[in-house]
Every structure is written in C-alpha cells, then in structure tokens.
C-alpha atoms as a PDB file:
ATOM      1  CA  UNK A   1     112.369  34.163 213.177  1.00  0.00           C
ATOM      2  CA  UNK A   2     110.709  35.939 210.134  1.00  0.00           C
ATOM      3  CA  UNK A   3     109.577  39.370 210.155  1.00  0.00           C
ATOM      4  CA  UNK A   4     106.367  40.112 209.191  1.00  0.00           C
ATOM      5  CA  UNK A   5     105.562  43.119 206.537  1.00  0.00           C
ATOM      6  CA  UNK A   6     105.299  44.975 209.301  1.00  0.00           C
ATOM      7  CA  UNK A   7     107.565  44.499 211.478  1.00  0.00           C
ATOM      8  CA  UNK A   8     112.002  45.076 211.234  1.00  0.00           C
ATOM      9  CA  UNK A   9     114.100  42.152 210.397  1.00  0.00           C
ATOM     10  CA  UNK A  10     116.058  40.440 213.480  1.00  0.00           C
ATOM     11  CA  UNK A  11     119.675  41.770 213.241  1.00  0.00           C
ATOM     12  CA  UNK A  12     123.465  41.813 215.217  1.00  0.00           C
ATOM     13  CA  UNK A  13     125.913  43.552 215.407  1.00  0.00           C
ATOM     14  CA  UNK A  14     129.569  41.508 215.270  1.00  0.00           C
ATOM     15  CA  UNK A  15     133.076  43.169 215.150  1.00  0.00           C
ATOM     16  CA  UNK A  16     134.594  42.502 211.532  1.00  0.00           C
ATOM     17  CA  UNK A  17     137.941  42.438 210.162  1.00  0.00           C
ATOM     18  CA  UNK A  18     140.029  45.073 211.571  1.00  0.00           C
ATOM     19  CA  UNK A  19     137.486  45.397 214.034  1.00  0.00           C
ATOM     20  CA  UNK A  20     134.905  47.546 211.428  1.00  0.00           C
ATOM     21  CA  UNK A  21     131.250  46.761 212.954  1.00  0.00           C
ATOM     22  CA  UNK A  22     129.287  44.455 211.002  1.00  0.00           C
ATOM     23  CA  UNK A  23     125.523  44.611 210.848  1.00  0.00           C
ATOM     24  CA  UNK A  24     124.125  40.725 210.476  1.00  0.00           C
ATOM     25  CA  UNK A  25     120.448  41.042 208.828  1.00  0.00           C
ATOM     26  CA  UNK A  26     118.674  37.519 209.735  1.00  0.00           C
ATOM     27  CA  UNK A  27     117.045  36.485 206.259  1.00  0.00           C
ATOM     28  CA  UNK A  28     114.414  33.983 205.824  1.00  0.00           C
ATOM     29  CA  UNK A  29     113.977  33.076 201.914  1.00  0.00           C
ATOM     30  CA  UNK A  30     116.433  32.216 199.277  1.00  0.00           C
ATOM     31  CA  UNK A  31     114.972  35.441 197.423  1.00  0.00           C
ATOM     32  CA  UNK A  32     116.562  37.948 200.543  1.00  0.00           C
ATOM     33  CA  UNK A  33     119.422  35.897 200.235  1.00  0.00           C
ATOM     34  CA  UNK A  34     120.200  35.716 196.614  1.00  0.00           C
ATOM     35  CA  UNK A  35     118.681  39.830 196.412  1.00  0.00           C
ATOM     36  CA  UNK A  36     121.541  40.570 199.230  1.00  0.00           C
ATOM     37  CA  UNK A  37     124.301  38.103 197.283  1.00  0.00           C
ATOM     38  CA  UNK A  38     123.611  40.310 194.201  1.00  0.00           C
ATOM     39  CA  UNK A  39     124.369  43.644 196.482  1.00  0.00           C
ATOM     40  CA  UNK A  40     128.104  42.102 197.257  1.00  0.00           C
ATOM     41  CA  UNK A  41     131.322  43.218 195.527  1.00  0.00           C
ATOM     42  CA  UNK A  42     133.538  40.479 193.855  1.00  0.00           C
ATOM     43  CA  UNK A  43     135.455  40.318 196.345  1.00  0.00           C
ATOM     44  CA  UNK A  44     133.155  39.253 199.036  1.00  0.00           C
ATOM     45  CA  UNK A  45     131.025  37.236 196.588  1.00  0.00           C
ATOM     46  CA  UNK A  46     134.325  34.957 196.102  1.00  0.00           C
ATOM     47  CA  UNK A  47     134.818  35.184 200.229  1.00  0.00           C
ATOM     48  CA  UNK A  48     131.107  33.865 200.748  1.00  0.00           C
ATOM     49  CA  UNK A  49     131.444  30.955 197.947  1.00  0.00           C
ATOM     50  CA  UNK A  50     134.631  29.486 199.397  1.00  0.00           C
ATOM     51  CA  UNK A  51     133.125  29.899 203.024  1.00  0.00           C
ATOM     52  CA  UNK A  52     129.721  28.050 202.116  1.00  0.00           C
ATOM     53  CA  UNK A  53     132.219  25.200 199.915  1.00  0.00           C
ATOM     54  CA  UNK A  54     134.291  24.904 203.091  1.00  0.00           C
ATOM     55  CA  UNK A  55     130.831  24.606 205.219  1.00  0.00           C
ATOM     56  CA  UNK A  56     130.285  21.483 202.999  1.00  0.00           C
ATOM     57  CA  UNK A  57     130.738  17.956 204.565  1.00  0.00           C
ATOM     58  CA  UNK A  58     132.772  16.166 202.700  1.00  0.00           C
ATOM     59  CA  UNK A  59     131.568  12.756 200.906  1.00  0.00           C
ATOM     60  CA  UNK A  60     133.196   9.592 201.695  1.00  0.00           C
ATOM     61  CA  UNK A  61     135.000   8.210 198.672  1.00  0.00           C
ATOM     62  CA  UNK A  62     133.147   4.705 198.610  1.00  0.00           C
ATOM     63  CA  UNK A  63     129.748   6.058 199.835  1.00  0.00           C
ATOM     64  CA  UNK A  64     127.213   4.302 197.321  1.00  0.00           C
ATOM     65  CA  UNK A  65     125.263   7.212 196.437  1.00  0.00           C
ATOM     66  CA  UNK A  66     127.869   9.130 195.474  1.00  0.00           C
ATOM     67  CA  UNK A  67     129.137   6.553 193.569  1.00  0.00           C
ATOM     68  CA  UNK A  68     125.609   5.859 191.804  1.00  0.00           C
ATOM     69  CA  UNK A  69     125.598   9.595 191.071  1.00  0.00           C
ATOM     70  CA  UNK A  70     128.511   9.544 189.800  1.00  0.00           C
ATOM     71  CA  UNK A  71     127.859   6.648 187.507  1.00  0.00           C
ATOM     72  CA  UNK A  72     124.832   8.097 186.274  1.00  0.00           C
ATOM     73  CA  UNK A  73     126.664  11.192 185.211  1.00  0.00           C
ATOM     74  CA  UNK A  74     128.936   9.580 183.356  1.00  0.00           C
ATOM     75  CA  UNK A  75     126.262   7.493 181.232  1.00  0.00           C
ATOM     76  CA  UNK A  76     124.975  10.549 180.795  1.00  0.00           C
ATOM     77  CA  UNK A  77     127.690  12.340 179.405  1.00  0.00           C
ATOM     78  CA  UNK A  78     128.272   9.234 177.038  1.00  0.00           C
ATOM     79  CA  UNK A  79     124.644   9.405 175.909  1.00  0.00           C
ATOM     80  CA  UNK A  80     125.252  13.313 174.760  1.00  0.00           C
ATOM     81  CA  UNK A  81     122.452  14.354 177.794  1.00  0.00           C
ATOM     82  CA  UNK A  82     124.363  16.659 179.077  1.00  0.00           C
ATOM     83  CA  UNK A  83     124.152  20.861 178.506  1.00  0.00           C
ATOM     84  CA  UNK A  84     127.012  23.179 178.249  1.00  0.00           C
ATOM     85  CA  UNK A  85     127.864  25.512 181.496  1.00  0.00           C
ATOM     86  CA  UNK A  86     126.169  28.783 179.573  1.00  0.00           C
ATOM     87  CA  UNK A  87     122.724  26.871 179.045  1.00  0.00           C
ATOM     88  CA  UNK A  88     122.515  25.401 182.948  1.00  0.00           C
ATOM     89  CA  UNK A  89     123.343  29.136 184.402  1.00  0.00           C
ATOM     90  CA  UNK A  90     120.776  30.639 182.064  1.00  0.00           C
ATOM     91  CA  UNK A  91     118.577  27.902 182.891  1.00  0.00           C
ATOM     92  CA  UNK A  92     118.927  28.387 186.948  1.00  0.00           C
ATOM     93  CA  UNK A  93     116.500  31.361 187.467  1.00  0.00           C
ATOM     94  CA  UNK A  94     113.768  29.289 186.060  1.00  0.00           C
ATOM     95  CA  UNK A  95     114.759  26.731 188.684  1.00  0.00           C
ATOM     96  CA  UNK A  96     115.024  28.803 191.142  1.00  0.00           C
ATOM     97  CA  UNK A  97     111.394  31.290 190.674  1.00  0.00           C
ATOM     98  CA  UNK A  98     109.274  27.504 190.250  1.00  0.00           C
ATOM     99  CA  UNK A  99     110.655  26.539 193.522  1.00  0.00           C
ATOM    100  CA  UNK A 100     108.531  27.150 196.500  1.00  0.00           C
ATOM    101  CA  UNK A 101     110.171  28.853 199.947  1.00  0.00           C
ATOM    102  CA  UNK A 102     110.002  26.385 203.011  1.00  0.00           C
ATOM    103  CA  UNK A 103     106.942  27.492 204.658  1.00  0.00           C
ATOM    104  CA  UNK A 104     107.231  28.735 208.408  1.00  0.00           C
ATOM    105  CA  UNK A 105     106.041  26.269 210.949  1.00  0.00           C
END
C-alpha cells in the first residue's frame, strides 16, 4: 500500500544479521527505491545486486526469444550499433526520469 503525503510509510521490523533490528520501509516508486539505493554503503549495494541477480529466473538455453535477442545483438554489434558501457550508464537517468511510475489501482 502507498502512503499518501500525509500519511507514514508502511514499515517492519525483522531481526538482521547478528540479530541487529532491521527497520523494512515499504516503497512504492522506482524513485524511493533508487533515492534509498543511493543512501547504501558499497558494501550493501554489492549485497542487494547479487540478491536481486540471484532473484532472477533463469532462461532456458534454447528458449526462442532469448535466442532472437541474442541474435539481434550480435547483428548489432557487427553493424557498429552498439555504445560503449560509459555512454549507456550516462544515458540511464534519461531513461529512467521519461519513464512513468505504475499508477496505483
């Protein structure tokens, strides 16, 4: 559930490593989310990335649309349409502010 302007977030309270208390703050839009990614340390940033790769199902290795993708990026990389890593992460934040949060129902 989404808190209004007026109202507190939704939040829990788990036992952590070591069992530290761990305040969970519900968050609604990728801004909160990104705004609380950029308040990590290194350390946890890395701990997050692997845990949301490991959340990731895994593709089958003959599944056509992978395979299509795949394809595709290679004739793309053959046809010099491709951009190098620096360009695509300065490019992201554009991406990111034209994209519309999922509207509550």
């Amino acid at each position: 559930m989404r808190a209004s302007h007026d109202e507190r977030p939704e939040f829990s309270l788990a036992c952590g490593r070591n069992g530290e208390s761990l305040l969970y703050v519900l968050m609604s839009t990728v801004t909160e989310i990104r705004e609380a990614i950029g308040k990590l340390n290194a350390q946890d940033r890395y701990i997050l990335m692997a845990q949301l790769f490991a959340a990731m199902p895994e593709p089958a290795e003959n599944d056509p649309e992978l395979l299509a993708a795949l394809d595709e990026g290679l004739a793309d990389e053959a046809a010099g349409r491709v951009y190098p890593i620096e360009d695509v992460r300065a490019m992201i934040p554009q991406w990111i502010s034209k994209s519309p949060s999922p509207k509550e129902p």
